[in-house]
C-alpha atoms as a PDB file:
ATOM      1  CA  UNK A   1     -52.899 -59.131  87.262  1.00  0.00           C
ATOM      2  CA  UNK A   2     -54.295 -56.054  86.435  1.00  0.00           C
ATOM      3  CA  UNK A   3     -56.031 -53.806  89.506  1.00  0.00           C
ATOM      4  CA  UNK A   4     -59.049 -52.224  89.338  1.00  0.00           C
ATOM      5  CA  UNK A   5     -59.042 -49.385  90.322  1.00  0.00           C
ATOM      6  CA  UNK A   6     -56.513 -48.104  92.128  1.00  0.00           C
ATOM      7  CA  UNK A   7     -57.961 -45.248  93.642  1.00  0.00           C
ATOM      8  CA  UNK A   8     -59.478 -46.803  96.435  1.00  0.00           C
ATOM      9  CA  UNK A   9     -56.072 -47.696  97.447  1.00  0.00           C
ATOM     10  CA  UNK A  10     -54.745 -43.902  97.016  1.00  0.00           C
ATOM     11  CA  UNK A  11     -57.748 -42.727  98.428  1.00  0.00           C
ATOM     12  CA  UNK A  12     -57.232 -44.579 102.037  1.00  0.00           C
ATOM     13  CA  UNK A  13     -53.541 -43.737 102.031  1.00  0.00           C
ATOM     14  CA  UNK A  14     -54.503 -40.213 102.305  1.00  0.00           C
ATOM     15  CA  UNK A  15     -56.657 -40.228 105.477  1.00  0.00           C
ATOM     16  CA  UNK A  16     -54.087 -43.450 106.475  1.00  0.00           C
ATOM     17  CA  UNK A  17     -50.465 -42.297 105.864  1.00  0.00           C
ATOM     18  CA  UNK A  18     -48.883 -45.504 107.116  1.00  0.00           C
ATOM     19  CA  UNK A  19     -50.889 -47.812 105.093  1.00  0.00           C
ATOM     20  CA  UNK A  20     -49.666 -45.575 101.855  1.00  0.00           C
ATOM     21  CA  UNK A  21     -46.550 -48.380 101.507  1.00  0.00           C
ATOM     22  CA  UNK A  22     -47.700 -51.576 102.447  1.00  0.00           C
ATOM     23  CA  UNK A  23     -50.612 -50.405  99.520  1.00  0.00           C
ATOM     24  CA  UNK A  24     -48.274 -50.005  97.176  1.00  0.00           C
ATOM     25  CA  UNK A  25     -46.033 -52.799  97.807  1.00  0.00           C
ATOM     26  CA  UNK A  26     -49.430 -54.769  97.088  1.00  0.00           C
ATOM     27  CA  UNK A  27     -49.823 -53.551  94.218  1.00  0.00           C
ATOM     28  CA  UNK A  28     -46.862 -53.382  93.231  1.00  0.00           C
ATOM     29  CA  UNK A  29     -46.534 -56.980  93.612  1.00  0.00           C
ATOM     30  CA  UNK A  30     -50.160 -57.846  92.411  1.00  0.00           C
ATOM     31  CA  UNK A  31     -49.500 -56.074  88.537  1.00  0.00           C
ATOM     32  CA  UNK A  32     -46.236 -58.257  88.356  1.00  0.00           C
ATOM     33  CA  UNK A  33     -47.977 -61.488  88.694  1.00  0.00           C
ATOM     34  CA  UNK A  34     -50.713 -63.487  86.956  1.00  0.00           C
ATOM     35  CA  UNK A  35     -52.377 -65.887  89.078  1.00  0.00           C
ATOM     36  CA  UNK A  36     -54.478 -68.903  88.899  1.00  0.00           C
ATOM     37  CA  UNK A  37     -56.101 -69.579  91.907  1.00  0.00           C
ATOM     38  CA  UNK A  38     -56.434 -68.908  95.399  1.00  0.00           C
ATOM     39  CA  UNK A  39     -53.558 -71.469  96.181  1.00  0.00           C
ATOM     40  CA  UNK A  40     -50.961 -69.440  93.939  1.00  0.00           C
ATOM     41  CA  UNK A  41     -52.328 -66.218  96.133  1.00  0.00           C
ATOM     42  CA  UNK A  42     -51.298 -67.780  99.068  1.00  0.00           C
ATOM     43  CA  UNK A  43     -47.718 -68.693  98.008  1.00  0.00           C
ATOM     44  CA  UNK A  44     -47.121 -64.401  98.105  1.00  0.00           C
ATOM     45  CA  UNK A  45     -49.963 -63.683 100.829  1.00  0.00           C
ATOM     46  CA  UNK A  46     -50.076 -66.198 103.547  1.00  0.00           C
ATOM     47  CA  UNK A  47     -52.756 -64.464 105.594  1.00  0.00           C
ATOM     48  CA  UNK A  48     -54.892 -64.113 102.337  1.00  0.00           C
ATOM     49  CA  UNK A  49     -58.659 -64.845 104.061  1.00  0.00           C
ATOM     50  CA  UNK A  50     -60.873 -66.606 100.948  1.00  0.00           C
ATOM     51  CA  UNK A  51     -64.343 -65.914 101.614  1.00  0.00           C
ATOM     52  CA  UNK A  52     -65.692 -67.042  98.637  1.00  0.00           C
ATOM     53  CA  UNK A  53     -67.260 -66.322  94.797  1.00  0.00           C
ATOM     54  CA  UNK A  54     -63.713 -64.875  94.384  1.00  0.00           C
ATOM     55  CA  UNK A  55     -63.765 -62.507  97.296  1.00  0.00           C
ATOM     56  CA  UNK A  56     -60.470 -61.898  99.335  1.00  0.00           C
ATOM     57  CA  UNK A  57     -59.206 -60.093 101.789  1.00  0.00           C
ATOM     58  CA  UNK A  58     -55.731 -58.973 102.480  1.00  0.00           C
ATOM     59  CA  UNK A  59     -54.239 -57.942 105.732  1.00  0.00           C
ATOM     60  CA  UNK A  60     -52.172 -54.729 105.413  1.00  0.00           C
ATOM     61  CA  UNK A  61     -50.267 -53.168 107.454  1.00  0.00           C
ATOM     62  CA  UNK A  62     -49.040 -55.614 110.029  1.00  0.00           C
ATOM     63  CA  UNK A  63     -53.313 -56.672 110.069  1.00  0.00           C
ATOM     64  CA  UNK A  64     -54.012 -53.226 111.067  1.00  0.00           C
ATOM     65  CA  UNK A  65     -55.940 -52.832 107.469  1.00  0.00           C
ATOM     66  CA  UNK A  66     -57.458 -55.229 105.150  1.00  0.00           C
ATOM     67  CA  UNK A  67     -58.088 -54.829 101.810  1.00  0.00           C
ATOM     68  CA  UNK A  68     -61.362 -56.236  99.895  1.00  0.00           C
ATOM     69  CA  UNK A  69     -60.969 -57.422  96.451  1.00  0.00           C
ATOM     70  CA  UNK A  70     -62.797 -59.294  93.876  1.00  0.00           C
ATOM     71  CA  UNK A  71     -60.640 -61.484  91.811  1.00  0.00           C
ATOM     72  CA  UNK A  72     -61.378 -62.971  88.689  1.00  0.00           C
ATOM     73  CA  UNK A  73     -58.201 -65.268  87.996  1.00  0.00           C
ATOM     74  CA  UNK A  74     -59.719 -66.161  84.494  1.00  0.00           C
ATOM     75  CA  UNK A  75     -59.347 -62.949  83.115  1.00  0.00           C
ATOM     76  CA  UNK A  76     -56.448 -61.975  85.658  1.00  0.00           C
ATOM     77  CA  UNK A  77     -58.347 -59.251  87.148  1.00  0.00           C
ATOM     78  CA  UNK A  78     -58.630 -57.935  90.718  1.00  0.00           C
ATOM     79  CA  UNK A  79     -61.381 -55.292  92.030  1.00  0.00           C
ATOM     80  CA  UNK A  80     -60.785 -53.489  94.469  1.00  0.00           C
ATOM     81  CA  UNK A  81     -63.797 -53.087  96.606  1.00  0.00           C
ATOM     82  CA  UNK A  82     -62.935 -51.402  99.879  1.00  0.00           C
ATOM     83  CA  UNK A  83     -59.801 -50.387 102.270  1.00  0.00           C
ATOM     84  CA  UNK A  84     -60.826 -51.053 105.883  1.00  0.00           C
ATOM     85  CA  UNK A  85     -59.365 -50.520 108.921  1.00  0.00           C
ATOM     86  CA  UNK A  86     -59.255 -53.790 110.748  1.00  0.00           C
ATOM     87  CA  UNK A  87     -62.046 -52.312 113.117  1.00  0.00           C
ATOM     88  CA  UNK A  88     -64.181 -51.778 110.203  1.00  0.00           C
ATOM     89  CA  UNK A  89     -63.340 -54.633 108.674  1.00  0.00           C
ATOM     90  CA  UNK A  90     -64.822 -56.574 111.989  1.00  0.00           C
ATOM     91  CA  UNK A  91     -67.887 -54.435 112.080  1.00  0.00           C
ATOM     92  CA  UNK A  92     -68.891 -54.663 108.977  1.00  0.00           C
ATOM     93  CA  UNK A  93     -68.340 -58.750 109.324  1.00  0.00           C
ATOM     94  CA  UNK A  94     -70.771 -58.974 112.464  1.00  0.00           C
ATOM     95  CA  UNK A  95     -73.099 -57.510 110.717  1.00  0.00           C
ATOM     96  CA  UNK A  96     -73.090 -59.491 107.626  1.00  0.00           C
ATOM     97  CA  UNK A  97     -72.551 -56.884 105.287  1.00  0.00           C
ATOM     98  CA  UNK A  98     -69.631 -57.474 103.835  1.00  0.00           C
ATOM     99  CA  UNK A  99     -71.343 -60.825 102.252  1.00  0.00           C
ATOM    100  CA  UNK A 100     -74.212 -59.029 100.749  1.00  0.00           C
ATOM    101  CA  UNK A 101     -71.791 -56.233  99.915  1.00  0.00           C
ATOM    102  CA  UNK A 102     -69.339 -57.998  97.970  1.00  0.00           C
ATOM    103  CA  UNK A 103     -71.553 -60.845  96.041  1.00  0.00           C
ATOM    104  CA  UNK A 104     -69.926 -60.927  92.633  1.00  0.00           C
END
């Protein structure tokens, strides 16, 4: 798969120093794969939350982050939308934002 864009994920691991691995064994393992649906996801990331139109989220760092991405399996593409921290990440979900936010 190829990532798009990386920086998000750099970005966070500078203001996060511990999430800086778990990041990049992500990606590390995302650019080494090509997948074909959500099911094939799951195989490498059982805790992989679907939320639909392609949106996923990853929990990183022992679920202390999560990860937004958009991934288009048909052209083996994943965009990365937003590093969260999981309190964020819960905020943002009560207030419905993260639907509206993420809509492909």
């Amino acid at each position: 798969m190829r990532v798009i864009s990386r920086r998000p994920l750099r970005d966070f691991s500078e203001e996060h120093a511990d999430a800086k691995t778990p990041l990049d064994t992500w990606f590390s393992i995302m650019k080494g794969k090509t997948y074909a649906n959500p099911h094939e996801v799951r195989e490498d990331f059982p805790s992989a939350s679907f939320i639909g139109d392609g949106r996923t989220v990853f929990d990183i760092g022992g679920n202390k982050y999560r990860l937004v991405v958009y991934m288009r399996y048909d052209l083996a593409r994943i965009y990365v939308r937003e590093v969260l921290t999981h309190e964020a990440y819960e905020r943002k979900t009560r207030e419905g934002s993260l639907r509206e936010k993420y809509a492909p």
